[in-house]
Protein backbone atom coordinates (compact mmCIF):
# COMPACT_ATOMS: atom_id res chain seq x y z
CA UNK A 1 29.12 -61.03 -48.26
CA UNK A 2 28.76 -61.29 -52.17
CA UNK A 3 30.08 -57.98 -54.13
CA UNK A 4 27.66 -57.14 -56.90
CA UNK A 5 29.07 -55.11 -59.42
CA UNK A 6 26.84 -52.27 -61.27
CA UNK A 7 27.95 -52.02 -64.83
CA UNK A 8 28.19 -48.31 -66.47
CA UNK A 9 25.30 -49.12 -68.55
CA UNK A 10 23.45 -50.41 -66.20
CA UNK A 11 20.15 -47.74 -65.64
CA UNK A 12 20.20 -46.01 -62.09
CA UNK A 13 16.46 -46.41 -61.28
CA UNK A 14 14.59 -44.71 -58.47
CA UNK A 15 12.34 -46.42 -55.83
CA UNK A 16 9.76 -44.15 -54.49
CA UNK A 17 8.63 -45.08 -50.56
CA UNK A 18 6.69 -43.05 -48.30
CA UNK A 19 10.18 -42.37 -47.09
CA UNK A 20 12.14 -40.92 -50.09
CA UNK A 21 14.31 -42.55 -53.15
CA UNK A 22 16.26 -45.45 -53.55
CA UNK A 23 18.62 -46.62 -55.83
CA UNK A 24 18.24 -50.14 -57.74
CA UNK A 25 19.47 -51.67 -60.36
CA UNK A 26 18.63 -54.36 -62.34
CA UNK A 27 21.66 -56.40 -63.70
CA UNK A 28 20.21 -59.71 -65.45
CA UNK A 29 17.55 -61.07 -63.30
CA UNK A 30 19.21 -59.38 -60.47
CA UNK A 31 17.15 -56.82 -58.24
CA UNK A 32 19.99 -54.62 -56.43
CA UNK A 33 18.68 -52.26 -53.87
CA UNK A 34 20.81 -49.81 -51.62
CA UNK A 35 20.79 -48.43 -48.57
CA UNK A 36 19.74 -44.96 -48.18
CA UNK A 37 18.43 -44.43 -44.66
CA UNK A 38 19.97 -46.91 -42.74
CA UNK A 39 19.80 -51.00 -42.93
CA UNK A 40 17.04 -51.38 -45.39
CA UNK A 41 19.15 -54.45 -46.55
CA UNK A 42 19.43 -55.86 -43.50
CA UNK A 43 15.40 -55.56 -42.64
CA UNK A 44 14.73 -56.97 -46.37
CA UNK A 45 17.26 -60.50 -45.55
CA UNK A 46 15.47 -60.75 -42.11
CA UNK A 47 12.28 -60.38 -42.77
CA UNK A 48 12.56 -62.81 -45.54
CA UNK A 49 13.90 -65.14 -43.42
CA UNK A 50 10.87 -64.55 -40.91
CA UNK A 51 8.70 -65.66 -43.60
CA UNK A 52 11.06 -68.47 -44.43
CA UNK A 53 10.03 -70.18 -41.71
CA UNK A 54 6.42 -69.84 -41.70
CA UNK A 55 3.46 -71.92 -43.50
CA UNK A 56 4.22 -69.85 -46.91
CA UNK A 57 5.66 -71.48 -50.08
CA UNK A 58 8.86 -70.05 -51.64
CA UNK A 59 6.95 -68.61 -54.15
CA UNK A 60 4.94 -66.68 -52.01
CA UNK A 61 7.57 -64.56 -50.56
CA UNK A 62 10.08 -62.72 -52.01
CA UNK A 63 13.54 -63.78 -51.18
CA UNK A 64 16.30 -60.99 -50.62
CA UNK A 65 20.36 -61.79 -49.96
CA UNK A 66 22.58 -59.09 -48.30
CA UNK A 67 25.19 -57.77 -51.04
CA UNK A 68 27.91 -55.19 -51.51
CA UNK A 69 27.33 -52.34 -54.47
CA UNK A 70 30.65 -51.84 -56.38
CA UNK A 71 29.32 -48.35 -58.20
CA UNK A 72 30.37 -47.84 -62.13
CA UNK A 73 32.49 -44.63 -59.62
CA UNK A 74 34.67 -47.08 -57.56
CA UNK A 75 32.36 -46.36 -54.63
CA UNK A 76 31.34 -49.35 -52.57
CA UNK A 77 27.77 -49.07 -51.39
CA UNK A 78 25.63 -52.11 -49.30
CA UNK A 79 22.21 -53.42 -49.82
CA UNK A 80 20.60 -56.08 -51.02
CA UNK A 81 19.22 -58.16 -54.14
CA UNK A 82 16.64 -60.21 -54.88
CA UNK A 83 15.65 -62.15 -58.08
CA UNK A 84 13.09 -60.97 -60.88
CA UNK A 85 9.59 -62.73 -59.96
CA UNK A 86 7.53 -61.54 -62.46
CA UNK A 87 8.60 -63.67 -65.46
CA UNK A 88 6.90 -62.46 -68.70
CA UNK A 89 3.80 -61.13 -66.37
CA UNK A 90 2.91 -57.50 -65.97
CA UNK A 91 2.75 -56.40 -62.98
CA UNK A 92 -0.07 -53.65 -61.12
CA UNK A 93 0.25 -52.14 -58.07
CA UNK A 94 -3.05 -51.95 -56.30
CA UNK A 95 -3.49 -48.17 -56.38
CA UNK A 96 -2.89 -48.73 -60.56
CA UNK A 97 -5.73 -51.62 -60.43
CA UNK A 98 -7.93 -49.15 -59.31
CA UNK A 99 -7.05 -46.55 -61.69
CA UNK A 100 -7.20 -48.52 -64.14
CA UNK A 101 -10.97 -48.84 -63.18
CA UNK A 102 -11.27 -45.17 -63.21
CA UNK A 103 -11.46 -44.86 -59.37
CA UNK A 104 -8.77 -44.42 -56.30
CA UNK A 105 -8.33 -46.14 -53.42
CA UNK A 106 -8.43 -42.86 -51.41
CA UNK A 107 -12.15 -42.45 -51.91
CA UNK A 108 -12.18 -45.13 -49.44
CA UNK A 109 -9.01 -45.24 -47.31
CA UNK A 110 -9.69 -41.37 -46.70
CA UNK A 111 -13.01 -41.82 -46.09
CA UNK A 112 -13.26 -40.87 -41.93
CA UNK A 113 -16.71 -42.43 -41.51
CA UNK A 114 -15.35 -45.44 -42.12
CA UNK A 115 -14.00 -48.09 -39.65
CA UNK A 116 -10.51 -49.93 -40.52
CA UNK A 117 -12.70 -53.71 -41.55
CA UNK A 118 -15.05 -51.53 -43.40
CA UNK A 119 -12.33 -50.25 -45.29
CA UNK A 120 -11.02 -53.24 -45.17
CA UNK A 121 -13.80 -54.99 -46.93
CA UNK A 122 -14.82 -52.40 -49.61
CA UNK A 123 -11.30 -52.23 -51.16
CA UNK A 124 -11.29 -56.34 -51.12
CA UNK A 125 -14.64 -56.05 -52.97
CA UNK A 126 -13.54 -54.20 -55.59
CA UNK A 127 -10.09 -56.24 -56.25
CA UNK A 128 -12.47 -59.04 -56.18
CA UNK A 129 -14.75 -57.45 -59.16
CA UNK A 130 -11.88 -55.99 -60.76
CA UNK A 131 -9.61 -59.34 -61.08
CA UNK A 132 -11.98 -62.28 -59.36
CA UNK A 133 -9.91 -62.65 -56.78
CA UNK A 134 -11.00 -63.44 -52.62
CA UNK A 135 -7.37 -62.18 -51.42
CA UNK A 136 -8.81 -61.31 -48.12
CA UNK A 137 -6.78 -63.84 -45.84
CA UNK A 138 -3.56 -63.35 -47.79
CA UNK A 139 -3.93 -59.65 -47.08
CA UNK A 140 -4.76 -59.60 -43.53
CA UNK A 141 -2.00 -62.06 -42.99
CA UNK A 142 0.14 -59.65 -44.39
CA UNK A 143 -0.66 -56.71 -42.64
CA UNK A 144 -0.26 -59.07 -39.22
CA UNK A 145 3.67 -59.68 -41.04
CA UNK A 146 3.53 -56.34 -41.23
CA UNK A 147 2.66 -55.84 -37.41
CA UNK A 148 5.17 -58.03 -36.31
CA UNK A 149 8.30 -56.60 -38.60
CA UNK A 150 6.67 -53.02 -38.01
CA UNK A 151 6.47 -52.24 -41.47
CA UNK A 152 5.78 -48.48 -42.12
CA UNK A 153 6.06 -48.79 -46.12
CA UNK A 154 2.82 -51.13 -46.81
CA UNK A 155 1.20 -48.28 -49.12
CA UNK A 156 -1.32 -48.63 -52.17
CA UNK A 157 2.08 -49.82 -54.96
CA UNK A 158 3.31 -52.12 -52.03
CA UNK A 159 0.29 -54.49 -52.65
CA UNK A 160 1.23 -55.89 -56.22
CA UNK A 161 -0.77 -58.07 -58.49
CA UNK A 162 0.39 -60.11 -61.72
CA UNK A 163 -1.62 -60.47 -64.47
CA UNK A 164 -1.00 -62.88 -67.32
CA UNK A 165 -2.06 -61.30 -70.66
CA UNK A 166 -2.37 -64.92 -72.65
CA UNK A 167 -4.66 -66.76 -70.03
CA UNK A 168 -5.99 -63.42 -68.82
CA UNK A 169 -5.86 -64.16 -65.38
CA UNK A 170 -4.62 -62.84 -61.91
CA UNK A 171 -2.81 -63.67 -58.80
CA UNK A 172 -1.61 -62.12 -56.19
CA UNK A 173 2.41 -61.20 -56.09
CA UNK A 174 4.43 -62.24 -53.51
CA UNK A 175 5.31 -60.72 -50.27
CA UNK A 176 7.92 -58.01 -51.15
CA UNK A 177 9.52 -54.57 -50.67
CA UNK A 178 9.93 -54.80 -46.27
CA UNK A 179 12.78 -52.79 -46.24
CA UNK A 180 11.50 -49.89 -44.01
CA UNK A 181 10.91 -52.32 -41.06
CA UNK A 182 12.23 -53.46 -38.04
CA UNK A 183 13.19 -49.46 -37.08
CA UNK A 184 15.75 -49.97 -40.50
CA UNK A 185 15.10 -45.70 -41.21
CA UNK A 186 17.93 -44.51 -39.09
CA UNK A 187 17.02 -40.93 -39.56
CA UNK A 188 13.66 -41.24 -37.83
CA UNK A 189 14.66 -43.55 -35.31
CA UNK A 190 18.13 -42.82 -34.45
CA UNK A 191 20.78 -45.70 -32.98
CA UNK A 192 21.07 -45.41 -28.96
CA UNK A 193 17.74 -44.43 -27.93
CA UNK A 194 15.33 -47.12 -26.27
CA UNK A 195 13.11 -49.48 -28.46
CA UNK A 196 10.30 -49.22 -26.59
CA UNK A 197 10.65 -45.28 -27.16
CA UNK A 198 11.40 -45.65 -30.82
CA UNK A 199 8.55 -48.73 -31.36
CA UNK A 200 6.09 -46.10 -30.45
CA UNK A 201 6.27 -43.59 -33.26
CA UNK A 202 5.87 -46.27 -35.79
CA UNK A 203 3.10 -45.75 -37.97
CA UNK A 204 1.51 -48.41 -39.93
CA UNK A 205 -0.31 -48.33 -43.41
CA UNK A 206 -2.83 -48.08 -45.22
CA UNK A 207 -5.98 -49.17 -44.12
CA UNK A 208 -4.68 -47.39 -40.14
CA UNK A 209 -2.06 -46.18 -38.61
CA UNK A 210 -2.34 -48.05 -35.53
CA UNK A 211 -0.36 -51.85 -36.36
CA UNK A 212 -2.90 -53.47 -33.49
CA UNK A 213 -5.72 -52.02 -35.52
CA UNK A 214 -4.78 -53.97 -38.82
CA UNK A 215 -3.17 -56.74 -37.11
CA UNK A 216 -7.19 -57.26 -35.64
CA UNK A 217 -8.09 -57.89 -39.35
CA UNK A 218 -6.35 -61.51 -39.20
CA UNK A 219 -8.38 -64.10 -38.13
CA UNK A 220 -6.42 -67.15 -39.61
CA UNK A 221 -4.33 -69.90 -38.45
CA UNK A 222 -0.96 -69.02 -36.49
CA UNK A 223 1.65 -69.10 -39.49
CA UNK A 224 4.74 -68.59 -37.99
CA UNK A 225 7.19 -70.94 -37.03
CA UNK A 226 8.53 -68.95 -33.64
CA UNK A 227 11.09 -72.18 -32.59
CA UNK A 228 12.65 -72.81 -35.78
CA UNK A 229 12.94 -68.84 -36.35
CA UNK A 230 15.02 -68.15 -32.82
CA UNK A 231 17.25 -71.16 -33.83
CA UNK A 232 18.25 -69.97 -37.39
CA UNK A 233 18.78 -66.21 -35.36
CA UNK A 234 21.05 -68.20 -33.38
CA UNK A 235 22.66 -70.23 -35.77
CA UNK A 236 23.60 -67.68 -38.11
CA UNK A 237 25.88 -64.49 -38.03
CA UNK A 238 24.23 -62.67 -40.66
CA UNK A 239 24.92 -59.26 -39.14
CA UNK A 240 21.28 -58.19 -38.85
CA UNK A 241 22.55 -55.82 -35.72
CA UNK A 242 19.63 -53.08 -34.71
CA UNK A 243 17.20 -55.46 -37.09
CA UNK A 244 17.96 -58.31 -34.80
CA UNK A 245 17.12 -56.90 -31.76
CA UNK A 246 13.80 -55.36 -32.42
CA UNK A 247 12.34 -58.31 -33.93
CA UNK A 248 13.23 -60.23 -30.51
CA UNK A 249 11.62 -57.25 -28.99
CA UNK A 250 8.83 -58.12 -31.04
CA UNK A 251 8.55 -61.87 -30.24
CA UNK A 252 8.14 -60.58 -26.92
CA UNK A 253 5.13 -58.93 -26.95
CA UNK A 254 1.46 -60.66 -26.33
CA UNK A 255 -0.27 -59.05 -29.23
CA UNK A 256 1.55 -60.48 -31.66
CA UNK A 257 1.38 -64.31 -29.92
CA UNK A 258 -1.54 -65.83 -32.04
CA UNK A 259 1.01 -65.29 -35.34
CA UNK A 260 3.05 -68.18 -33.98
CA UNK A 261 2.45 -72.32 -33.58
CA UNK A 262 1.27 -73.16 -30.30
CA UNK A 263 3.63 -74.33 -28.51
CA UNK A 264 6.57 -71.89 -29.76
CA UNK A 265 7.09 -70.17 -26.16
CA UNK A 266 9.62 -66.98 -25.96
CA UNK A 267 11.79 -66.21 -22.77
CA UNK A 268 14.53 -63.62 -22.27
């Protein structure tokens, strides 16, 4: 595993989740990330290389490599590290697109009258009148990502945008920031007790709570390349441990089956 080292003037900065703070680091056009509840590392490298093996482009995914820390203290931490995506464009979280238009999301995500499309479909109208773009497949494909990886972190600043300030334009960031999936938060789902226990207190965000709810939103093509996935799992000792097993979990379960090529077929 590659040993990053943080350098003392390198700036502790703190990643806010629904979960807590973590500690990154930048360090050149590094993104270092540690763990702080459990294998967030190990969730980020898998579910990147989920997504490596689907219809997506590189660029539309955010790539993330398992790493030691070596701490300015002599204290050797683990995580993981990604590269710098942005470039020289700025980048706004969806909840700061809205404010920016004077308005919140939560005027319609906490609005109980309200069904999850509906919700669905007003926030998508006003990214489209905001920034001009129809994002409505790339979002519902990644809240069915979401569904499969069981990603309890997909809040209002994990939905990013990029605009360019020359050409004045927008596009939508790639897929990044999975690291509480795949049961990674080992203080809310503790080793040793069953998946199909632990699977069930998973909450999803932030259009429902319910995965199967949002994972209904996604009416596109199967993306997901389930054969080529299981043999890279296979062909690899990348240490994913827990991560490993509840994504084959996952693969198991009929819900989820329209995400992959026909043809891709599962056994124990």
């Amino acid at each position: 595993m590659e040993r990053i080292t943080i350098p003392p003037e390198a700036v502790r900065m703190i990643s806010t989740s629904s979960k807590g703070d973590q500690s990154k680091w930048r360090v050149g056009n590094k993104w270092i990330k540690q763990n702080s509840r459990g294998y967030e590392g190990q969730a980020e490298v898998l579910a990147s290389l989920i997504l490596s093996c689907s219809i997506l482009n590189e660029q539309d995914y955010v790539t993330y490599k398992p790493c030691e820390i070596l701490l300015p203290d002599g204290e050797i931490s683990v995580g993981c590290y990604s590269y710098d995506f942005r470039g020289k464009l700025q980048e706004v979280t969806l909840e700061r697109l809205f404010e920016a238009n004077f308005t919140s999301t939560d005027l319609i995500l906490n609005n109980k009258a309200l069904s999850t499309a509906e919700k669905f479909e007003q926030l998508m109208q006003k990214v489209q009148l905001f920034t001009g773009l129809d994002v409505r497949e790339e979002v519902t494909r990644l809240l069915a990502f979401d569904a499969l990886i069981l990603n309890e972190d997909r809040h209002t600043n994990n939905i990013l945008f990029l605009f360019n300030p020359i050409e004045k334009s927008w596009r939508l960031a790639p897929i990044f920031d999975n690291g509480l999936s795949l049961l990674s938060d080992e203080k809310d789902f503790p080793p040793g007790k069953p998946l199909t226990i632990l699977k069930r207190k998973v909450k999803a965000k932030p259009f429902n709570s319910s995965f199967s709810k949002q994972l209904s939103l996604y009416t596109g093509p199967a993306f997901i390349d389930k054969i080529m996935l299981l043999q890279l799992l296979e062909s690899r000792d990348l240490g994913f441990g827990r991560a490993k097993e509840v994504l084959l979990s996952q693969l198991n379960d009929p819900s989820l089956a329209h995400l992959f090529f026909e043809g891709s077929v599962f056994n124990d």
